[in-house]
C-alpha atoms as a PDB file:
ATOM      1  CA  UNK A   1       1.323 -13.341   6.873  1.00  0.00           C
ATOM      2  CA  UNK A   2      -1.194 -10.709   7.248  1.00  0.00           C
ATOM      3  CA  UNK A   3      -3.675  -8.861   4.976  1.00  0.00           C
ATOM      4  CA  UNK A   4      -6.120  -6.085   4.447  1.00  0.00           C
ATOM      5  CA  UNK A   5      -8.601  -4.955   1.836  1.00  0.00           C
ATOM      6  CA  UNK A   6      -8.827  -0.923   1.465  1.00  0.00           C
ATOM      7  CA  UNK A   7     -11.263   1.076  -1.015  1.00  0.00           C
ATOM      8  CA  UNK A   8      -8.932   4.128  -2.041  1.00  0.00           C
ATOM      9  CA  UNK A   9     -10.964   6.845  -1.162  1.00  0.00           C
ATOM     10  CA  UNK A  10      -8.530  10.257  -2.833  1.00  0.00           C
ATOM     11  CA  UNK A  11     -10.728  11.578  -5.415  1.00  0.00           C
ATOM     12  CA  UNK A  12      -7.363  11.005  -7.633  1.00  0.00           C
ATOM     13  CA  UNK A  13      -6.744   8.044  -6.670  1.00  0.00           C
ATOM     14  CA  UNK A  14      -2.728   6.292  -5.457  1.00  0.00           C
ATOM     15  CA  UNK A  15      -0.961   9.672  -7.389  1.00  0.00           C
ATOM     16  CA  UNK A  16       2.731  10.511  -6.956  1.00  0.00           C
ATOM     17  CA  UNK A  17       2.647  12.295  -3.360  1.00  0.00           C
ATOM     18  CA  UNK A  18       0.976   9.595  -1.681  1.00  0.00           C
ATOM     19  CA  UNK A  19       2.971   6.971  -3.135  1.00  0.00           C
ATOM     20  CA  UNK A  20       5.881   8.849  -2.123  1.00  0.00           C
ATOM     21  CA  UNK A  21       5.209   8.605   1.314  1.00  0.00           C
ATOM     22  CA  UNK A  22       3.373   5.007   1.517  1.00  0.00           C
ATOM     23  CA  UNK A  23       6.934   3.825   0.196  1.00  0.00           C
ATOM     24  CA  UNK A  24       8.551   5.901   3.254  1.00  0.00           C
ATOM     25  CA  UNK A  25       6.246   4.112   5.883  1.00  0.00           C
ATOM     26  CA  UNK A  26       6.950   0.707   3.915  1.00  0.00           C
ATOM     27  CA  UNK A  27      10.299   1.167   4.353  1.00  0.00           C
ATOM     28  CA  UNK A  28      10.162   1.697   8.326  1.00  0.00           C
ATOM     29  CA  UNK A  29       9.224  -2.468   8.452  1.00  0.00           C
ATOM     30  CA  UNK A  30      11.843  -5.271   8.035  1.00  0.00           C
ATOM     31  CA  UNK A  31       8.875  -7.344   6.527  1.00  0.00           C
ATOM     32  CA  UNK A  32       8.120  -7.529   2.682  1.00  0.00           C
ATOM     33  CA  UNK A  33       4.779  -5.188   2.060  1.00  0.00           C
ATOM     34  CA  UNK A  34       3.229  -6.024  -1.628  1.00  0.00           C
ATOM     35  CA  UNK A  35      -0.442  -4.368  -3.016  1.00  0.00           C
ATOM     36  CA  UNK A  36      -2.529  -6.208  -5.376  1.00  0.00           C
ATOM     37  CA  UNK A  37      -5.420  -3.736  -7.940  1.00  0.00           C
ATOM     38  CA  UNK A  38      -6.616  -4.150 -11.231  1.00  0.00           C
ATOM     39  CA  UNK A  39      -5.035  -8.009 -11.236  1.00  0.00           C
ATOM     40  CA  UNK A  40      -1.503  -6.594 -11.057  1.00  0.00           C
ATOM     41  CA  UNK A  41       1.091  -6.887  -7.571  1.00  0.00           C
ATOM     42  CA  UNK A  42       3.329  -4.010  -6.206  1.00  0.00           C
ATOM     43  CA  UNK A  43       6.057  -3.820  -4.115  1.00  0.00           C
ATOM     44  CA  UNK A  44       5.509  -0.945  -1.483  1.00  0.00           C
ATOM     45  CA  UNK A  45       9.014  -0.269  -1.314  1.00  0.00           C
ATOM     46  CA  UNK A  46       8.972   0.543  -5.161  1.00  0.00           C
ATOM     47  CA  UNK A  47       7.467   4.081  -6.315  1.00  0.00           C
ATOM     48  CA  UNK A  48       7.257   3.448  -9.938  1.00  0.00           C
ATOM     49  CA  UNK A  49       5.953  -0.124  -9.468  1.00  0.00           C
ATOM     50  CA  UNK A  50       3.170   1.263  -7.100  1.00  0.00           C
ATOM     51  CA  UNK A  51       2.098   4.343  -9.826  1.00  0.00           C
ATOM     52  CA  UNK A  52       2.251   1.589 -12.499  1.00  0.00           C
ATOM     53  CA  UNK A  53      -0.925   0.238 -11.414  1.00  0.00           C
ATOM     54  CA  UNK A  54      -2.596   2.914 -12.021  1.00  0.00           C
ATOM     55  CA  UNK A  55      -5.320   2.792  -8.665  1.00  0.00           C
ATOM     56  CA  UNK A  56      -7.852   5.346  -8.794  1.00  0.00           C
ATOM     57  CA  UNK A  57     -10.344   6.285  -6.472  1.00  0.00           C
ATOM     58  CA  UNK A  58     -13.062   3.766  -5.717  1.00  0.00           C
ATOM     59  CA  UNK A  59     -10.244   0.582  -6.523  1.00  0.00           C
ATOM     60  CA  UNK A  60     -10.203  -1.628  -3.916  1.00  0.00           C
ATOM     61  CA  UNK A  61      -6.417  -2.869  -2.944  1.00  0.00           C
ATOM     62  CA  UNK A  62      -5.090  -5.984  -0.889  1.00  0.00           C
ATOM     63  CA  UNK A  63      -1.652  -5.259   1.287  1.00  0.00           C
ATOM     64  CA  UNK A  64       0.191  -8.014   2.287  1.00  0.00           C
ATOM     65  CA  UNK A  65       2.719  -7.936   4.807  1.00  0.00           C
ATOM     66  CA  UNK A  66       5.551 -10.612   5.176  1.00  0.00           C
ATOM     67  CA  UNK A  67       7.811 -11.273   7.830  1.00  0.00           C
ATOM     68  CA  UNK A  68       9.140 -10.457  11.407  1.00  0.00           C
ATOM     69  CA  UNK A  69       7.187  -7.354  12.071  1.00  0.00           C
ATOM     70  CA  UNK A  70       4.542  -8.203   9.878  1.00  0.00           C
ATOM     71  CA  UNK A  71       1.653  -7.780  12.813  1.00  0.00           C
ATOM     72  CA  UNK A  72       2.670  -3.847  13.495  1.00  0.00           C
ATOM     73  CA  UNK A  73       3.287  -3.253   9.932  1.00  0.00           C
ATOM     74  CA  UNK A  74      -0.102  -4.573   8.696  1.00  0.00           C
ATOM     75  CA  UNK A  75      -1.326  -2.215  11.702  1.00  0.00           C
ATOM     76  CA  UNK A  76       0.729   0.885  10.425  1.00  0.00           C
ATOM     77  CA  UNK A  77       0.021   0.446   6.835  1.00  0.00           C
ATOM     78  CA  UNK A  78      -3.625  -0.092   6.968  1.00  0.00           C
ATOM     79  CA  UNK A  79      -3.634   3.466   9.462  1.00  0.00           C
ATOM     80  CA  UNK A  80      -1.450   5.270   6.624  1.00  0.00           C
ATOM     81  CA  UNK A  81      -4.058   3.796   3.920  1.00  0.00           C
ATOM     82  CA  UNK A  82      -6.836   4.959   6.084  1.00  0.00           C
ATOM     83  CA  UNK A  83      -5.144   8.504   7.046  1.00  0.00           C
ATOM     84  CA  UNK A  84      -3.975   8.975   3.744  1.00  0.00           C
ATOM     85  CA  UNK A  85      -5.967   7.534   0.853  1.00  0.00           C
END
Protein backbone atom coordinates (compact mmCIF):
# COMPACT_ATOMS: atom_id res chain seq x y z
CA UNK A 1 0.00 0.00 0.00
CA UNK A 2 1.30 3.34 -0.76
CA UNK A 3 0.27 6.97 -0.05
CA UNK A 4 0.73 10.63 -0.65
CA UNK A 5 -0.55 13.91 0.72
CA UNK A 6 -1.04 16.76 -2.12
CA UNK A 7 -2.28 20.52 -1.48
CA UNK A 8 -4.44 21.15 -4.76
CA UNK A 9 -2.92 24.05 -6.02
CA UNK A 10 -5.73 25.04 -9.41
CA UNK A 11 -7.12 28.23 -8.35
CA UNK A 12 -10.57 26.18 -9.02
CA UNK A 13 -9.80 23.55 -7.42
CA UNK A 14 -10.42 19.23 -8.69
CA UNK A 15 -13.15 20.75 -11.60
CA UNK A 16 -14.49 18.56 -14.42
CA UNK A 17 -11.36 18.64 -16.94
CA UNK A 18 -8.94 17.57 -14.51
CA UNK A 19 -10.96 14.94 -13.12
CA UNK A 20 -11.50 13.78 -16.49
CA UNK A 21 -8.12 13.03 -17.08
CA UNK A 22 -6.88 11.96 -13.39
CA UNK A 23 -9.58 9.11 -14.00
CA UNK A 24 -7.72 8.35 -17.50
CA UNK A 25 -4.23 8.02 -15.74
CA UNK A 26 -6.08 5.95 -12.86
CA UNK A 27 -7.23 3.75 -15.20
CA UNK A 28 -3.66 2.96 -16.86
CA UNK A 29 -2.86 0.91 -13.20
CA UNK A 30 -4.23 -2.59 -12.35
CA UNK A 31 -4.10 -1.37 -8.63
CA UNK A 32 -7.17 0.24 -6.79
CA UNK A 33 -6.37 4.28 -6.54
CA UNK A 34 -8.90 5.97 -3.81
CA UNK A 35 -8.59 10.04 -2.60
CA UNK A 36 -9.63 11.07 0.75
CA UNK A 37 -10.77 15.47 1.30
CA UNK A 38 -13.13 17.07 3.37
CA UNK A 39 -13.60 13.49 5.46
CA UNK A 40 -15.13 11.86 2.37
CA UNK A 41 -13.17 8.76 0.01
CA UNK A 42 -13.15 8.61 -3.88
CA UNK A 43 -12.53 6.17 -6.22
CA UNK A 44 -10.13 7.58 -9.00
CA UNK A 45 -11.60 5.49 -11.51
CA UNK A 46 -15.06 7.23 -10.82
CA UNK A 47 -15.64 10.91 -12.31
CA UNK A 48 -18.73 11.78 -10.50
CA UNK A 49 -17.49 10.26 -7.21
CA UNK A 50 -14.22 12.37 -7.53
CA UNK A 51 -16.36 15.94 -8.39
CA UNK A 52 -18.63 14.90 -5.47
CA UNK A 53 -16.15 15.93 -3.06
CA UNK A 54 -16.11 19.01 -3.98
CA UNK A 55 -11.88 19.81 -3.51
CA UNK A 56 -11.02 23.26 -4.03
CA UNK A 57 -7.89 24.90 -4.16
CA UNK A 58 -5.83 24.96 -0.98
CA UNK A 59 -7.61 21.19 0.17
CA UNK A 60 -5.17 18.94 0.97
CA UNK A 61 -5.93 15.18 -0.48
CA UNK A 62 -4.50 11.62 0.48
CA UNK A 63 -4.15 8.99 -2.69
CA UNK A 64 -3.92 5.62 -1.93
CA UNK A 65 -2.82 3.12 -4.22
CA UNK A 66 -3.59 -0.70 -3.85
CA UNK A 67 -2.20 -3.54 -5.47
CA UNK A 68 0.33 -5.05 -8.02
CA UNK A 69 1.60 -1.90 -9.54
CA UNK A 70 0.89 0.09 -6.71
CA UNK A 71 4.78 1.49 -6.42
CA UNK A 72 4.68 3.08 -10.22
CA UNK A 73 1.19 4.13 -9.83
CA UNK A 74 1.70 6.05 -6.54
CA UNK A 75 4.78 7.49 -8.67
CA UNK A 76 2.51 8.42 -11.75
CA UNK A 77 -0.34 9.75 -9.83
CA UNK A 78 1.46 11.93 -7.46
CA UNK A 79 3.45 13.44 -11.01
CA UNK A 80 -0.17 13.94 -12.64
CA UNK A 81 -1.31 15.67 -9.18
CA UNK A 82 1.79 17.69 -9.26
CA UNK A 83 1.66 18.48 -13.23
CA UNK A 84 -1.84 18.98 -13.13
CA UNK A 85 -3.42 20.35 -9.96
Amino acid sequence: MKSFNYVITDEVGIHARPAGTLVKEAKNYKSKATISANGKNADLTRLMSIMSLGVKQGTEVTILVEGEDEEEAAEKLEAFFKENL
